[in-house]
C-alpha atoms as a PDB file:
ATOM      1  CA  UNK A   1       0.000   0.000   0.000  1.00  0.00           C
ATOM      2  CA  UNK A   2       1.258   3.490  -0.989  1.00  0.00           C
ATOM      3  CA  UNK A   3       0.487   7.007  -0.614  1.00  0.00           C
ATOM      4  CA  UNK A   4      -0.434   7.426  -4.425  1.00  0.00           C
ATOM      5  CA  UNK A   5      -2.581   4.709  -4.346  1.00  0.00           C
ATOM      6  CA  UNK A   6      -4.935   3.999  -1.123  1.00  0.00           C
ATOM      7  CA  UNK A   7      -7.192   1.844  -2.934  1.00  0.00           C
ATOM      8  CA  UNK A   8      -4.990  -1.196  -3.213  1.00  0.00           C
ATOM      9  CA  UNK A   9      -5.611  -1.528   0.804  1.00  0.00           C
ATOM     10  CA  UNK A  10      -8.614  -2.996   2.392  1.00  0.00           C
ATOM     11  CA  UNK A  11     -10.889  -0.152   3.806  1.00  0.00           C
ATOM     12  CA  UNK A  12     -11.251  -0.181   7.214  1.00  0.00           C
ATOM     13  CA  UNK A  13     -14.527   1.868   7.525  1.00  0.00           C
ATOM     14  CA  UNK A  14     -16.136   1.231   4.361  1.00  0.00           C
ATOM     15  CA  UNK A  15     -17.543   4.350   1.871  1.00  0.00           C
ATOM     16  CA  UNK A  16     -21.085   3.494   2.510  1.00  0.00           C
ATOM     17  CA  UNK A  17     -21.073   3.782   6.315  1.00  0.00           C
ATOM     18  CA  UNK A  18     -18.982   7.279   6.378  1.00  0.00           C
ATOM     19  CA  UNK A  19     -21.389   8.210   3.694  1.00  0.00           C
ATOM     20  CA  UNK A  20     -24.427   7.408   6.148  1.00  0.00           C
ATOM     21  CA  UNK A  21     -22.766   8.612   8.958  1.00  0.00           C
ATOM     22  CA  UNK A  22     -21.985  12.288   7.348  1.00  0.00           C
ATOM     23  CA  UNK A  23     -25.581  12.547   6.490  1.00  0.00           C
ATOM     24  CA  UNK A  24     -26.984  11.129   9.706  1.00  0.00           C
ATOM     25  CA  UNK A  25     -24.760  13.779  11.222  1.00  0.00           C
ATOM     26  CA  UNK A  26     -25.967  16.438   9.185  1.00  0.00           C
ATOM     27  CA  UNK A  27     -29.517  15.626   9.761  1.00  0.00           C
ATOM     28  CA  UNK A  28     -29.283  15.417  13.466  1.00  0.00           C
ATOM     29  CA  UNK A  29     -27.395  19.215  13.087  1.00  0.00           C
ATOM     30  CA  UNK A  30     -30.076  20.545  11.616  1.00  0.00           C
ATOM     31  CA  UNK A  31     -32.562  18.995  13.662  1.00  0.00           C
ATOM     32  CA  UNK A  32     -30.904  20.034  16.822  1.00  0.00           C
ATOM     33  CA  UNK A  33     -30.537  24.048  14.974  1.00  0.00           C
ATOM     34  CA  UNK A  34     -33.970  24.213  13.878  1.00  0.00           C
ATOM     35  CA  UNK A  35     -35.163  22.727  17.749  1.00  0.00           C
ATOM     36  CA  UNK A  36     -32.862  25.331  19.031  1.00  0.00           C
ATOM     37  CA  UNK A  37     -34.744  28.143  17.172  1.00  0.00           C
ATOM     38  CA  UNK A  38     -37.960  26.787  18.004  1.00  0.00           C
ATOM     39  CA  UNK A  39     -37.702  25.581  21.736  1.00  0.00           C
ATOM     40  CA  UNK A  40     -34.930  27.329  22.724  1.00  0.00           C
ATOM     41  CA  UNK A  41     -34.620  30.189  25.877  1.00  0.00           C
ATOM     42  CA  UNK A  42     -32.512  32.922  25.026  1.00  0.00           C
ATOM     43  CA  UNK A  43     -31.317  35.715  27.509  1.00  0.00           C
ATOM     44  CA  UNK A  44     -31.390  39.253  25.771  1.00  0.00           C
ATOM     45  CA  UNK A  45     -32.913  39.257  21.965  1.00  0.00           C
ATOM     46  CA  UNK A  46     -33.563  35.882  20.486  1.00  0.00           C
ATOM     47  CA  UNK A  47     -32.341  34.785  17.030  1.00  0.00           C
ATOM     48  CA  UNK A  48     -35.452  35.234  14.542  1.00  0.00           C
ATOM     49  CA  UNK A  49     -35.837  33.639  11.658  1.00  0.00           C
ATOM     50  CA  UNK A  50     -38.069  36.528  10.316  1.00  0.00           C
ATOM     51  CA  UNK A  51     -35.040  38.854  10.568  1.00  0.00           C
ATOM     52  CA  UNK A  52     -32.903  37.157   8.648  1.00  0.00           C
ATOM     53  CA  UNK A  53     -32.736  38.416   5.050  1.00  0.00           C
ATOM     54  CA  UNK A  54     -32.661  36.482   1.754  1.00  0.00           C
ATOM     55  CA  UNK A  55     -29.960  39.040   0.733  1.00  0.00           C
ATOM     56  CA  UNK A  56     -27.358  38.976   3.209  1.00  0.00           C
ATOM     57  CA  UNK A  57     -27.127  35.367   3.611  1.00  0.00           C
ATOM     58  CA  UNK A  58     -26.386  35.266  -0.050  1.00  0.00           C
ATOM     59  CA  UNK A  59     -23.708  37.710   0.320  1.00  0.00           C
ATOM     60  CA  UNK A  60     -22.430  35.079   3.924  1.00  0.00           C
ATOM     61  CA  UNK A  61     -22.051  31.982   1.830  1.00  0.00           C
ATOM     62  CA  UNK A  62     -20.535  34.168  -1.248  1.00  0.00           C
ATOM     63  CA  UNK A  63     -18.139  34.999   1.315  1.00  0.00           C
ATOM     64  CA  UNK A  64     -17.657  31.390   2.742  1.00  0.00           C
ATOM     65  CA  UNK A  65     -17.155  30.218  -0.527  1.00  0.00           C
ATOM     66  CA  UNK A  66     -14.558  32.842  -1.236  1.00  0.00           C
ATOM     67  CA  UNK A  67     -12.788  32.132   1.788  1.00  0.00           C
ATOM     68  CA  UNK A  68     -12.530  28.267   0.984  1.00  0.00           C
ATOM     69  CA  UNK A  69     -11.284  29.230  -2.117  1.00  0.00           C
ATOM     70  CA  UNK A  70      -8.977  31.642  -1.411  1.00  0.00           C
ATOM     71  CA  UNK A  71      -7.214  29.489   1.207  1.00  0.00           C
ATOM     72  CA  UNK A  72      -7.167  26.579  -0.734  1.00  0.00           C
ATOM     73  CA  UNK A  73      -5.439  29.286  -3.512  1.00  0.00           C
ATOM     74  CA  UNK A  74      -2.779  30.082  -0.717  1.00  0.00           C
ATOM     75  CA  UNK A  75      -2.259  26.344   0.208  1.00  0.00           C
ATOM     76  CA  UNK A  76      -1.404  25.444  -3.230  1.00  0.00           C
ATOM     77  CA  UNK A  77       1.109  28.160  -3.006  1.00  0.00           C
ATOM     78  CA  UNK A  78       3.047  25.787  -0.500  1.00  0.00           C
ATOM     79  CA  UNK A  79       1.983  22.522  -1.736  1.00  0.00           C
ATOM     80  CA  UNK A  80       2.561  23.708  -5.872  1.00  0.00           C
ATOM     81  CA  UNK A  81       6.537  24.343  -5.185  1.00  0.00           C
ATOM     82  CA  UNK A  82       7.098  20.881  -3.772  1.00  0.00           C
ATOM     83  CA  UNK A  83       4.429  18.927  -5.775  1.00  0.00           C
ATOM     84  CA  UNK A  84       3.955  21.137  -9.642  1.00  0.00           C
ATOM     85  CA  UNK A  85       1.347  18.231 -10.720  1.00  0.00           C
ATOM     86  CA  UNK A  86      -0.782  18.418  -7.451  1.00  0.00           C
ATOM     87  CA  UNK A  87      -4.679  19.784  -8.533  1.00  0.00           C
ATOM     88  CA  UNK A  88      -5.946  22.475  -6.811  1.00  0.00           C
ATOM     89  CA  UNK A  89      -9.269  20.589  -5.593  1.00  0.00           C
ATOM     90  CA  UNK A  90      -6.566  18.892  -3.080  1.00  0.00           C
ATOM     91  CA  UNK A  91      -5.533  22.226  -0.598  1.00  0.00           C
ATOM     92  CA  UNK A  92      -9.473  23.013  -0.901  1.00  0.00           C
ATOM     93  CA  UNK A  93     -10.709  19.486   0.517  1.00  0.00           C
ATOM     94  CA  UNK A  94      -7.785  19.619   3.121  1.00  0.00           C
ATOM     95  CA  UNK A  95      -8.952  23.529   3.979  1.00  0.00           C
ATOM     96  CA  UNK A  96     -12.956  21.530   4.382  1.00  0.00           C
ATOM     97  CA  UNK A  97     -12.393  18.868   6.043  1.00  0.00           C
ATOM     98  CA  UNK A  98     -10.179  20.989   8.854  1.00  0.00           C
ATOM     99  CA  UNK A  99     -13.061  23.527   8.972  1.00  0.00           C
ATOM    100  CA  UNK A 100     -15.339  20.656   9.465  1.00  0.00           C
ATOM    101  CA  UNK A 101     -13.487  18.401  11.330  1.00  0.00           C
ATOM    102  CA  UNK A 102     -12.458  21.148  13.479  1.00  0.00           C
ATOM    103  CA  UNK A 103     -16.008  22.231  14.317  1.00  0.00           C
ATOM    104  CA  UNK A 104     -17.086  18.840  15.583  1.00  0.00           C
ATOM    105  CA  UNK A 105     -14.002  18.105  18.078  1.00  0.00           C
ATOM    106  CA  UNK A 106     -12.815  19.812  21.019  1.00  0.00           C
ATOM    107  CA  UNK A 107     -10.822  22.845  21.024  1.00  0.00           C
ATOM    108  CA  UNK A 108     -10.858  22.311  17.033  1.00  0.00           C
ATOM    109  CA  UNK A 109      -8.313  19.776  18.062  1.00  0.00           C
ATOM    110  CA  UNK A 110      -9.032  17.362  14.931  1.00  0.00           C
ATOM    111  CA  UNK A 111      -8.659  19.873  12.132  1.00  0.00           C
ATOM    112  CA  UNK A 112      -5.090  19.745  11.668  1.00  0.00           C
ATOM    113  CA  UNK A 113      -4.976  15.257  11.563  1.00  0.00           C
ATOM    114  CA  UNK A 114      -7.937  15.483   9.208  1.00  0.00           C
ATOM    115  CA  UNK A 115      -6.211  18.581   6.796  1.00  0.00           C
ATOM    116  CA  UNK A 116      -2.925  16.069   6.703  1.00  0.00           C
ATOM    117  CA  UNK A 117      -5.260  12.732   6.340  1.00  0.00           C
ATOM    118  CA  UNK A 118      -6.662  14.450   2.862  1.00  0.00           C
ATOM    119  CA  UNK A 119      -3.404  15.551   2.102  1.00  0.00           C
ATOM    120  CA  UNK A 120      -1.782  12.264   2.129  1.00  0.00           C
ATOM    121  CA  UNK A 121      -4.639  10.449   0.384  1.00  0.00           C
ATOM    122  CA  UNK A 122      -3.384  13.105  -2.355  1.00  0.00           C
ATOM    123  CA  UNK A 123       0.044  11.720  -2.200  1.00  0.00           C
ATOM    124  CA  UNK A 124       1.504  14.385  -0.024  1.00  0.00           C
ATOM    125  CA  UNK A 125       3.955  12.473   2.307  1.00  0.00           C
ATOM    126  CA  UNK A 126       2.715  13.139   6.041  1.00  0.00           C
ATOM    127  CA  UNK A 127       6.223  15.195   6.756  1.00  0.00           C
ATOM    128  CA  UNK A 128       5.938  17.508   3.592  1.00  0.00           C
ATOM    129  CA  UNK A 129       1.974  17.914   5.024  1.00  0.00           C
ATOM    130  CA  UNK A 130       2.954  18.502   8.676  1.00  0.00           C
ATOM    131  CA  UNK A 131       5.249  20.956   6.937  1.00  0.00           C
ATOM    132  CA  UNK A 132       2.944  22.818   4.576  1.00  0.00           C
ATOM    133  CA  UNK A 133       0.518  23.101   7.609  1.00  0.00           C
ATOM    134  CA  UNK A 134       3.448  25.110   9.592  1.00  0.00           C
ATOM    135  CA  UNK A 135       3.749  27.173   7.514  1.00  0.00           C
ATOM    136  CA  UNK A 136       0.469  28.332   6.390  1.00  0.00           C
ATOM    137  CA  UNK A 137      -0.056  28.851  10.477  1.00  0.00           C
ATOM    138  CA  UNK A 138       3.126  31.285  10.458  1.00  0.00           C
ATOM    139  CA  UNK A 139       2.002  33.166   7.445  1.00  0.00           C
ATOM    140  CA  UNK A 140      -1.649  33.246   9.187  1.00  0.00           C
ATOM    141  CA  UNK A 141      -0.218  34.397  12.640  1.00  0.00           C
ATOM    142  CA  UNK A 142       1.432  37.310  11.029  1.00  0.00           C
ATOM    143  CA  UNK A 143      -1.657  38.985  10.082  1.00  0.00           C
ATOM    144  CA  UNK A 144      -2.815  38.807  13.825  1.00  0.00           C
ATOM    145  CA  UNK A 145       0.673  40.621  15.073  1.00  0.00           C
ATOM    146  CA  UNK A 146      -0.469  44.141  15.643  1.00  0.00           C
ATOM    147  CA  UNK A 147       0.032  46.828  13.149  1.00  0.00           C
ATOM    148  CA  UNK A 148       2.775  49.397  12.658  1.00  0.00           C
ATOM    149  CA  UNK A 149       0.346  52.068  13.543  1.00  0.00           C
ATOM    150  CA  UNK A 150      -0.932  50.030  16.549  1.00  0.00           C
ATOM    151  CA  UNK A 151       0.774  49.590  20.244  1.00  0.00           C
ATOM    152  CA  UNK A 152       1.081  46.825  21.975  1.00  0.00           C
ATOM    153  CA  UNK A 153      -0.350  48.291  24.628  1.00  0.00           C
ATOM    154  CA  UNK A 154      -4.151  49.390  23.109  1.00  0.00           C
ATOM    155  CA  UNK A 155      -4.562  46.044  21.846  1.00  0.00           C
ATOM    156  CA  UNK A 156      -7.106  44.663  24.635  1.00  0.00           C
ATOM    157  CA  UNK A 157      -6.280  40.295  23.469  1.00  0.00           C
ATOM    158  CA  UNK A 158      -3.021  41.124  23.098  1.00  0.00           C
ATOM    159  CA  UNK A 159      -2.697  42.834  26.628  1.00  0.00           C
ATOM    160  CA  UNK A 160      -4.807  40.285  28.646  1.00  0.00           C
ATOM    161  CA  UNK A 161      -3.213  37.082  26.904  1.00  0.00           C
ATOM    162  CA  UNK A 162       0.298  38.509  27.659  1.00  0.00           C
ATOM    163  CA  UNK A 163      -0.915  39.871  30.930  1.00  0.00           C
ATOM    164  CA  UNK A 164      -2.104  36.245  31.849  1.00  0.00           C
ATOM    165  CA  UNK A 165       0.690  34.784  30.646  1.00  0.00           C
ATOM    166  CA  UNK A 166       3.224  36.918  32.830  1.00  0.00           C
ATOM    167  CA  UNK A 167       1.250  35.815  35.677  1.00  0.00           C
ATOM    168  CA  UNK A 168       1.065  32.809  34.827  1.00  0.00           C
ATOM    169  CA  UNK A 169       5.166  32.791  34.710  1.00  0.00           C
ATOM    170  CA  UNK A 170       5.380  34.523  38.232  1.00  0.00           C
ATOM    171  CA  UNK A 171       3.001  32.045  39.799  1.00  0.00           C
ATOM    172  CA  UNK A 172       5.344  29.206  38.737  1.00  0.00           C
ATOM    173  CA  UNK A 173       8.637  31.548  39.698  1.00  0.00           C
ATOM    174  CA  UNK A 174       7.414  32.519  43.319  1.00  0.00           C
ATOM    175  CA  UNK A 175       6.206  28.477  43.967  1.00  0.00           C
ATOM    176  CA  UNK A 176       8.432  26.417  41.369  1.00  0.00           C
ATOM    177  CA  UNK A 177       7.677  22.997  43.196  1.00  0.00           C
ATOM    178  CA  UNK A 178       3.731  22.497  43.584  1.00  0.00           C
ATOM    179  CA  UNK A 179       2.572  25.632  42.404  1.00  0.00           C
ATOM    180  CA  UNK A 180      -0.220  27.698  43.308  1.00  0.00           C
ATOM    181  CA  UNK A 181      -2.392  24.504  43.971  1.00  0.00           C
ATOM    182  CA  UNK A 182      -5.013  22.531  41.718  1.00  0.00           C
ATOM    183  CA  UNK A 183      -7.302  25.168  40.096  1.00  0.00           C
ATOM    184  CA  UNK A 184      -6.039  27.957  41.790  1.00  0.00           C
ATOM    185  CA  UNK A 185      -5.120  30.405  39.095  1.00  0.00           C
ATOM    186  CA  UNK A 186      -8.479  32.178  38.521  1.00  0.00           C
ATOM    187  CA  UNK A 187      -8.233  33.478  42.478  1.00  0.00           C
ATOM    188  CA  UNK A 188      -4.648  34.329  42.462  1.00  0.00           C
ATOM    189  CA  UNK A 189      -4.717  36.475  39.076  1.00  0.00           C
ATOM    190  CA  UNK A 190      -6.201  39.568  39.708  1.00  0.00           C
ATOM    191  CA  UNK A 191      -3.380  40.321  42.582  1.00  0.00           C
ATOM    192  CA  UNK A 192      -0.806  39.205  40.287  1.00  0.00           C
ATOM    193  CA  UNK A 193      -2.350  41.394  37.195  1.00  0.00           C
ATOM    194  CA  UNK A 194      -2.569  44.663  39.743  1.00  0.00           C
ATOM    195  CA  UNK A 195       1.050  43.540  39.802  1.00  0.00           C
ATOM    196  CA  UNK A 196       2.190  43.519  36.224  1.00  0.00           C
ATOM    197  CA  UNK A 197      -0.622  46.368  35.241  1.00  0.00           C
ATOM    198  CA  UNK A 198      -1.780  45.440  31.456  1.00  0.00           C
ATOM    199  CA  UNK A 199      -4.944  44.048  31.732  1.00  0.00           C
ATOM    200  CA  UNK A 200      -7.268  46.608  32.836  1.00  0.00           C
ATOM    201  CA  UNK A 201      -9.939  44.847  32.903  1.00  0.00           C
ATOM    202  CA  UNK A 202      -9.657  43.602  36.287  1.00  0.00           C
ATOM    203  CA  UNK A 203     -10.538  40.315  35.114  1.00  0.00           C
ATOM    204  CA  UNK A 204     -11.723  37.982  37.471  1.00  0.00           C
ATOM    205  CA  UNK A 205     -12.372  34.943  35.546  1.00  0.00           C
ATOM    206  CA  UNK A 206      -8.685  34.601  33.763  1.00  0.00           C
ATOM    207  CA  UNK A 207      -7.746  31.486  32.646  1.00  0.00           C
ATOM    208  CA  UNK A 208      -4.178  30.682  31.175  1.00  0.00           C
ATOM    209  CA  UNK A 209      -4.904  30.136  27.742  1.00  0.00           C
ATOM    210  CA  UNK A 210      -1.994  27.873  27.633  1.00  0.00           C
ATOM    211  CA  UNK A 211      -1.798  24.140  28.971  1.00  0.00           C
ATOM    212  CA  UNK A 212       2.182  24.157  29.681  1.00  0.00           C
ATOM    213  CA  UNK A 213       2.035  27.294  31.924  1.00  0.00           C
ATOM    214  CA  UNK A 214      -1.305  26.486  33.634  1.00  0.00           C
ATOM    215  CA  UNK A 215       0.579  22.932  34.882  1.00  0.00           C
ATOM    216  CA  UNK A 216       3.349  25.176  35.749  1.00  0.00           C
ATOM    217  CA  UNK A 217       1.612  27.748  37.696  1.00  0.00           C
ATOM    218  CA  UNK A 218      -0.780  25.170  39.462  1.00  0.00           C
ATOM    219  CA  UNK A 219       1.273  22.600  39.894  1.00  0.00           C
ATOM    220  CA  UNK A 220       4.780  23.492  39.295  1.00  0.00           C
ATOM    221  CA  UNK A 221       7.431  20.812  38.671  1.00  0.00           C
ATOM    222  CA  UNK A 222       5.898  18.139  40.185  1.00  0.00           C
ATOM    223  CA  UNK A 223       3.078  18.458  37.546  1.00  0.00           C
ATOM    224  CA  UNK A 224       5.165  19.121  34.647  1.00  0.00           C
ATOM    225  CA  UNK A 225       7.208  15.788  35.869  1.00  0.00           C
ATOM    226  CA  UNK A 226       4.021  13.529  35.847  1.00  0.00           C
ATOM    227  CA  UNK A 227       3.154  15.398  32.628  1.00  0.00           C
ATOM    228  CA  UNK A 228       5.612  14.774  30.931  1.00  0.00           C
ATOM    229  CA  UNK A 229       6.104  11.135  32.092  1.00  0.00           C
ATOM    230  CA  UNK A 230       2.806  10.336  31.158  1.00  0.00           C
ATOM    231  CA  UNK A 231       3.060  11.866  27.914  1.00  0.00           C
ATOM    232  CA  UNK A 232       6.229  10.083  27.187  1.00  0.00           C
ATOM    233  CA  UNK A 233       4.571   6.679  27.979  1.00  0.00           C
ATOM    234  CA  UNK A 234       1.411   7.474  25.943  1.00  0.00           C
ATOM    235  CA  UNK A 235       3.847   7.862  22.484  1.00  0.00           C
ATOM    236  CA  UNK A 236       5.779   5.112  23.347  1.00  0.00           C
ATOM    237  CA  UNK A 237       2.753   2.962  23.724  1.00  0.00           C
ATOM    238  CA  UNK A 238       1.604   4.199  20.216  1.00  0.00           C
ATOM    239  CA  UNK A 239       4.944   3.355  18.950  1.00  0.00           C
ATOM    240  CA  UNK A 240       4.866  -0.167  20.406  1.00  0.00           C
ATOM    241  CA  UNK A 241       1.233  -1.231  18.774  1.00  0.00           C
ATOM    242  CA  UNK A 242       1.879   0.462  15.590  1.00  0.00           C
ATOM    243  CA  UNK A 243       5.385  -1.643  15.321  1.00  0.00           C
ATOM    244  CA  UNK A 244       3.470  -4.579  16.371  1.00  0.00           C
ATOM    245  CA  UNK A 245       0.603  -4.042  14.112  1.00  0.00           C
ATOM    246  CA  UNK A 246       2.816  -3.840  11.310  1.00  0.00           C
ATOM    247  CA  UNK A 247       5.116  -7.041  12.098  1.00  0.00           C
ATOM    248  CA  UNK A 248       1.541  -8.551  12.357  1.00  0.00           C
ATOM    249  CA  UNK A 249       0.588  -7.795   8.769  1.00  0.00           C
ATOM    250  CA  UNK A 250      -1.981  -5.475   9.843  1.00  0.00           C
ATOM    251  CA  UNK A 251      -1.431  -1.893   7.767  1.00  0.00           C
ATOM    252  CA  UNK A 252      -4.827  -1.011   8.265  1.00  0.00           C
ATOM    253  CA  UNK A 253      -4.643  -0.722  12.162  1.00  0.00           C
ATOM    254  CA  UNK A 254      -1.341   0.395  11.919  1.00  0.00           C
ATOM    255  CA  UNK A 255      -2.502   3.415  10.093  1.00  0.00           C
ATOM    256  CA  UNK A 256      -5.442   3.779  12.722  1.00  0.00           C
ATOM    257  CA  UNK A 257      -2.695   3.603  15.643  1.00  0.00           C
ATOM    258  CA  UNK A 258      -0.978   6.807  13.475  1.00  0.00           C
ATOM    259  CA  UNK A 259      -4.231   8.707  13.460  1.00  0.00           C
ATOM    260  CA  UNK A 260      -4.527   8.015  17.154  1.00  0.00           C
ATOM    261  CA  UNK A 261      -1.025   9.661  17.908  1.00  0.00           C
ATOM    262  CA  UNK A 262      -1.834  12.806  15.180  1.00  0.00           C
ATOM    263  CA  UNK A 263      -4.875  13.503  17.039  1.00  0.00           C
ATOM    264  CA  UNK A 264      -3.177  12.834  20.813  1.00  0.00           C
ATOM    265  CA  UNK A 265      -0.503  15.385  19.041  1.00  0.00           C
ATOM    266  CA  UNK A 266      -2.866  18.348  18.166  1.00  0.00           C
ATOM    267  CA  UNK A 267      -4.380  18.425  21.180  1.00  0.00           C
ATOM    268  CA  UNK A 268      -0.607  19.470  22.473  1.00  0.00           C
ATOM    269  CA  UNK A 269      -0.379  21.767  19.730  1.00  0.00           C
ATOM    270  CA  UNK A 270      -3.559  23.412  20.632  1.00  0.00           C
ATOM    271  CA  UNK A 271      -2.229  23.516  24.039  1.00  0.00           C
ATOM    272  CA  UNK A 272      -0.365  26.489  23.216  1.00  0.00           C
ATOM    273  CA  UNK A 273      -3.151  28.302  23.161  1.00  0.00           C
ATOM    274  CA  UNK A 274      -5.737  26.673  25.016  1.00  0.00           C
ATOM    275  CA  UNK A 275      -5.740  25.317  29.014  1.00  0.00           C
ATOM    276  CA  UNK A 276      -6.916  21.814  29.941  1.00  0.00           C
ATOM    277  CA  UNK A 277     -10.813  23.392  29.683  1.00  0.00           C
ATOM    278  CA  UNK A 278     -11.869  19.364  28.274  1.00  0.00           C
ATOM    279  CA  UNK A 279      -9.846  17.154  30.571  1.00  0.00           C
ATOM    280  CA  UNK A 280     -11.888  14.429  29.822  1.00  0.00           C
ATOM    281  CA  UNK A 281     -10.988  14.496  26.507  1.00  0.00           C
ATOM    282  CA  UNK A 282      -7.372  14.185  27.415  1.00  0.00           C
ATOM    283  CA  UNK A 283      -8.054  10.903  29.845  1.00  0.00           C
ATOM    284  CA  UNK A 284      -9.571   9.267  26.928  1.00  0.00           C
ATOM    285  CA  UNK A 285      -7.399   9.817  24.126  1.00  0.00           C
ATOM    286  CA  UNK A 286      -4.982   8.578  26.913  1.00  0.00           C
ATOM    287  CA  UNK A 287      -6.958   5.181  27.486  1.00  0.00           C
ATOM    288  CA  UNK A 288      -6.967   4.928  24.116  1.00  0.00           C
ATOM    289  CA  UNK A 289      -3.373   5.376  23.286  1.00  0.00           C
ATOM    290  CA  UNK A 290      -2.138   3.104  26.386  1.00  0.00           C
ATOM    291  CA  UNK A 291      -4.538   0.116  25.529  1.00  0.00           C
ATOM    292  CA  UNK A 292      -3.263  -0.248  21.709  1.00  0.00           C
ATOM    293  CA  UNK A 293       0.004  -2.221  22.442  1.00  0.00           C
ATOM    294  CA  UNK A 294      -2.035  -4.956  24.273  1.00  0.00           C
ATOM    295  CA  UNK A 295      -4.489  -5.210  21.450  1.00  0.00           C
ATOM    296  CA  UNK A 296      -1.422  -5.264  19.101  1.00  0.00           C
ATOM    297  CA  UNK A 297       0.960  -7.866  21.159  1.00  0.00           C
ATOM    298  CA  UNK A 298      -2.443 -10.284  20.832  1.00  0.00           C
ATOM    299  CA  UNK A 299      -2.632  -9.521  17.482  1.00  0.00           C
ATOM    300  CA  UNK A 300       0.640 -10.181  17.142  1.00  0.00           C
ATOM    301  CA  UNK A 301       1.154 -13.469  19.059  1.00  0.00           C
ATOM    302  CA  UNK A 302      -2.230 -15.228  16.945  1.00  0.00           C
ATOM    303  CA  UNK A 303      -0.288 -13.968  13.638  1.00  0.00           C
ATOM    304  CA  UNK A 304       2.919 -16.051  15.101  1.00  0.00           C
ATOM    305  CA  UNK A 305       0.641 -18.977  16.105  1.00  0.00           C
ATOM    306  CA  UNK A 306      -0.898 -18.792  12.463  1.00  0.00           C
ATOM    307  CA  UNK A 307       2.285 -18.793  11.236  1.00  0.00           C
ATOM    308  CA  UNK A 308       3.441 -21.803  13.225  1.00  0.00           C
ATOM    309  CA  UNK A 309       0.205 -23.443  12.308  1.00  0.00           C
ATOM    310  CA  UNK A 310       0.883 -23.261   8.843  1.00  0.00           C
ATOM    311  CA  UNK A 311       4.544 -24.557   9.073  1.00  0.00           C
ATOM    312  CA  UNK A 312       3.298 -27.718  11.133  1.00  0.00           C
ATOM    313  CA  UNK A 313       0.733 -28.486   8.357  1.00  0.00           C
ATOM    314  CA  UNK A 314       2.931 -28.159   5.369  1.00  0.00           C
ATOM    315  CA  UNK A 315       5.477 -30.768   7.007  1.00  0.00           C
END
């Protein structure tokens, strides 16, 4: 089985049931949308469907469709200089299947696995895609950097993510071992913020808006210890079943195993930017990753009895 040609391989899910699924989930979305509208309680104005012009929602999904385009257009960009033959239909399917993908998991945690899935059905080698999808974040990141004519300091995101960030930092500075203590950010920010003096706010709800320093600041190096052990044994349990999978003759899982660890990996991307707001989302993927290299060492040990099987009978 190669990249440039994924049909050769047995399908694990087969079309029809991702076919049913998709619109199953799309009925059940607009079921749940239109039950919203209908049934719904809404504090302040509620969404009308009487208000909503013909007009304007042409001009939204003129827009939307622009938009796909237009970043599929700058995808290609990347993608054209390494791959000249590659059709233009490929960034665009990558750019809807992140948008989608990324709607439907937490902290849009799946978009970047499903972007690099299409991709490498295209015959895009997962480093190249990992690559392209770098990039295209630096280039996007640059047009949130504020502008020449703009300080730092009258940007309100800018000022209260680097303000709780900062705090963050001193929180783990001031108690490097255990921290401030489980959850105990939100309390402790506002004196540390009076401290620094960006936010103005006077926020009293802060979160970190970043995983690493949140451990850090709660829990200090005892949490980033366990952390990182944990995290360490969840990978090398990946790498176990998907080496066992393979000696097995089982390509199929083995590819599951790799979307597995993708997925386990955004969510530590995204944890740049985002705390541990889902945990249980974390504990799962977890589960998930540590039980695959005793589903693979079975797998593997009836592919060696199979094996012996056979020998026995041909003598």
């Amino acid at each position: 089985m190669t990249a440039h040609d994924p049909g050769t391989a047995r399908e694990v899910v087969p079309r029809d049931c991702l076919r049913r699924g998709a619109v199953s989930f799309a009925a059940l979305t607009l079921a749940g949308l239109l039950g919203l509208f209908a049934f719904g309680s809404f504090e302040g104005t509620p969404p009308r469907l009487e208000d909503l012009r013909p007009a304007f929602l042409l001009l939204a999904l003129a827009c939307a469709v622009a938009d796909v385009v237009l970043g599929g257009l700058r995808f290609q960009i990347f993608i054209h200089r390494a791959h000249p033959r590659s059709p233009l239909w490929l960034p665009i399917r990558a750019d809807l299947a992140g948008r989608f993908v990324g709607a439907v998991t937490p902290s849009q945690s799946g978009g970047g696995p499903a972007q690099v899935f299409v991709l490498h059905r295209g015959g895009i080698p997962v480093p190249e895609a990992l690559s392209f999808l770098l990039v295209n974040l630096i280039s996007t990141l640059l047009f949130f950097l504020p502008g020449s004519q703009t300080q730092i300091e009258e940007e309100g995101s800018f000022r209260g993510r680097l303000s709780v960030q900062l705090a963050g930092w001193m929180m783990f500075t001031e108690h490097p071992f255990f921290g401030v203590g489980w959850d105990n950010f939100t309390p402790n920010y506002p004196e540390y913020s009076r401290r620094i003096g960006l936010d103005r706010s006077a926020n009293t709800h802060a979160t970190p808006h970043n995983l690493y320093i949140q451990i850090a600041s709660e829990q200090g190096l005892v949490g980033l210890a366990w952390f990182g052990a944990l995290s360490w044994f969840v990978f090398y349990s990946l790498t176990r079943a998907q080496k066992d999978f393979t000696a097995a003759g089982m390509e199929d899982y083995a590819g599951m195993v790799l979307a597995i660890g993708l997925g386990i990996a955004s969510l530590y991307i995204t944890g740049v930017f985002a705390h541990m707001t889902r945990a249980r989302h974390w504990w799962l993927f977890w589960a998930i990753a540590m039980s695959t290299p005793y589903v693979a060492k079975r797998e593997l040990a009836a592919s060696y009895f199979k094996n012996d099987l056979k020998r026995w009978i041909i003598r």
